[in-house]
Protein backbone atom coordinates (compact mmCIF):
# COMPACT_ATOMS: atom_id res chain seq x y z
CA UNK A 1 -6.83 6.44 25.25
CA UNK A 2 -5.25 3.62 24.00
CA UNK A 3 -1.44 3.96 21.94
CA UNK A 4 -3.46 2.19 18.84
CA UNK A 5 -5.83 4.96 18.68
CA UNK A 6 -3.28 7.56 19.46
CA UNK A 7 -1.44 6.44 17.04
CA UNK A 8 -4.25 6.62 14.49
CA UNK A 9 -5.35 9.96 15.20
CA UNK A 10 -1.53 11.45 14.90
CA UNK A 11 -1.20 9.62 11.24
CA UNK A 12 -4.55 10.87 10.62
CA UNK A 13 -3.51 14.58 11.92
CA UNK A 14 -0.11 14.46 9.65
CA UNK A 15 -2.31 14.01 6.43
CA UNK A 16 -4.20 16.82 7.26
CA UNK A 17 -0.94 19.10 7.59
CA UNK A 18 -1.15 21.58 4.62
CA UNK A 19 1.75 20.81 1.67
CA UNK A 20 1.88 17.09 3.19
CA UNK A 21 -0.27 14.68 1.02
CA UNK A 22 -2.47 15.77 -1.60
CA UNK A 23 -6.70 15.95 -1.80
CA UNK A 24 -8.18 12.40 -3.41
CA UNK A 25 -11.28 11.11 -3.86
CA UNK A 26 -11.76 7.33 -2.64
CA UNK A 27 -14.33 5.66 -4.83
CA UNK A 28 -15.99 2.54 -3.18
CA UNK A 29 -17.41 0.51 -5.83
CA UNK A 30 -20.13 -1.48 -4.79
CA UNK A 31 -21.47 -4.26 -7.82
CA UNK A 32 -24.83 -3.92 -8.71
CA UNK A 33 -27.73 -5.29 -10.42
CA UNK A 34 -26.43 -7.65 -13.28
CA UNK A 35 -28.15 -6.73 -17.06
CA UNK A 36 -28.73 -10.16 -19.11
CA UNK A 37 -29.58 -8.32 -22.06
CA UNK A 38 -25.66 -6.40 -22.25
CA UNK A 39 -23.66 -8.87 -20.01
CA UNK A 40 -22.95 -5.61 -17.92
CA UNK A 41 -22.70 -5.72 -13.97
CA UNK A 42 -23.86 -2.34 -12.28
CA UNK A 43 -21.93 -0.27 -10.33
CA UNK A 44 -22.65 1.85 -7.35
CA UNK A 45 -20.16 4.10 -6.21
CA UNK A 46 -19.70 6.38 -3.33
CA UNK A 47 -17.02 9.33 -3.20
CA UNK A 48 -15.34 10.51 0.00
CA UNK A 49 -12.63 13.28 -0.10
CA UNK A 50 -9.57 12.36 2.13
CA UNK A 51 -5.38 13.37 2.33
CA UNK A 52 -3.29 10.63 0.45
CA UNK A 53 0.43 11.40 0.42
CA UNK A 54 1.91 9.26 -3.20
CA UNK A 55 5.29 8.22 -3.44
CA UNK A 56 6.67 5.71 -6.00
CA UNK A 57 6.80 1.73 -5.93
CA UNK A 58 10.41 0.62 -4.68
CA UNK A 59 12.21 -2.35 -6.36
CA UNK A 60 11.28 -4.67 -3.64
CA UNK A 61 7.89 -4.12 -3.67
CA UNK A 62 7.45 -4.92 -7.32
CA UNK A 63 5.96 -8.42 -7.59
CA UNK A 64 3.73 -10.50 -10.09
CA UNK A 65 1.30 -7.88 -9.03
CA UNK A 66 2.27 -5.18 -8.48
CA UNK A 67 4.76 -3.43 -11.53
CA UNK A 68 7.48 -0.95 -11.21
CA UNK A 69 5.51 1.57 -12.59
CA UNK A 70 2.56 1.80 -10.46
CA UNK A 71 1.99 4.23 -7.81
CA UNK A 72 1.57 3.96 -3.89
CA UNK A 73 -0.81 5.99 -1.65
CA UNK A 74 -1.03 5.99 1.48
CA UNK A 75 -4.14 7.21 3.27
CA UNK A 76 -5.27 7.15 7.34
CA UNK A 77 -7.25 4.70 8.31
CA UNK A 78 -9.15 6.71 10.89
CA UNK A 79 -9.90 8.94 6.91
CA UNK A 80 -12.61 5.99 6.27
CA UNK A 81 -15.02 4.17 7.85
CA UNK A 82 -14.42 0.91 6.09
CA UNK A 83 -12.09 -1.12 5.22
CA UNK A 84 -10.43 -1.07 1.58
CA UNK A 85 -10.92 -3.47 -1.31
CA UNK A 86 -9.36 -3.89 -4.87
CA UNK A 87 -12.59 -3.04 -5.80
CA UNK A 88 -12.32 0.23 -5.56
CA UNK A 89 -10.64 2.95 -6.85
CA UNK A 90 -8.70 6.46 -6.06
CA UNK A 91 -9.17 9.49 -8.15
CA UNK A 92 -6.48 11.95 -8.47
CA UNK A 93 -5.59 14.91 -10.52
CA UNK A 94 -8.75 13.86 -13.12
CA UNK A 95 -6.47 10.48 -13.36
CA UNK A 96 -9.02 7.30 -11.98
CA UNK A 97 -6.40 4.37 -10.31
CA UNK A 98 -7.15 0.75 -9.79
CA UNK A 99 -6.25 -0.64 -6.31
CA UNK A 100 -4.12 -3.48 -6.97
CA UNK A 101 -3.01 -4.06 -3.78
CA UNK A 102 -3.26 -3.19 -0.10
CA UNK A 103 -1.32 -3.19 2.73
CA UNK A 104 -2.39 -2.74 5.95
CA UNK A 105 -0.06 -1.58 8.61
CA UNK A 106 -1.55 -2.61 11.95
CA UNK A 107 -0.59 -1.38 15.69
CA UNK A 108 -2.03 -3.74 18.46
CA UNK A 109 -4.77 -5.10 15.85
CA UNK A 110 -5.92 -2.15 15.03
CA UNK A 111 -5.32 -0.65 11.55
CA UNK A 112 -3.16 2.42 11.67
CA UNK A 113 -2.71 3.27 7.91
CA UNK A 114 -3.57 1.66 4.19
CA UNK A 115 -0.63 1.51 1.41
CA UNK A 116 -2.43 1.33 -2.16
CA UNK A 117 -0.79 0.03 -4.27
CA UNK A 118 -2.25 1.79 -7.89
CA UNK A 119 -2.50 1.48 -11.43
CA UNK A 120 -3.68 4.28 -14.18
């Protein structure tokens, strides 16, 4: 086994540690159809349950994007089998949160864990 994929698997084992990160529900949005009559793009979305742990956005992570008051989760990479866009969306606590950023945190090119960066 290779210390990537170790490495993945233990930050995927942590989130799954009861009392450490909370349940969410990833939405990937995917657009759809587009209707010429009401201007309105479809939407398909697909919901997958996964461990997030949220913490707050620090002072030097604020940017043009990304506001003090926004949120960050971070989920396991190894929790999906795809890689995350802005497109999409987290659902917490009956609360739905725009991506507005991600970062990636990588170990020997592969991805080890996804900060999203999220707005209510």
């Amino acid at each position: 086994m290779a210390f990537d994929t170790a490495i993945q698997k233990v930050v995927k084992k942590v989130a799954q540690i009861p009392g450490i990160g909370a349940s969410v529900t990833y939405r990937k949005v995917t657009s759809g159809s587009y209707n010429s009559t009401t201007g309105d793009v479809r939407e398909t979305v697909s919901d997958t349950s996964i461990k997030g742990i949220f913490s707050e956005v620090n002072a030097r992570e604020t940017t043009d994007l990304v506001q003090a008051d926004d949120r960050k989760c971070t989920i396991a990479a190894g929790a999906i089998t795809f890689t995350p866009s802005t497109a999409d969306r987290i659902v917490f606590s009956g609360v739905q949160y725009q991506i507005i950023r991600i970062k990636t945190v990588d170990q020997a090119g592969t991805s080890i864990s996804y900060d999203l960066f999220l707005r209510a």
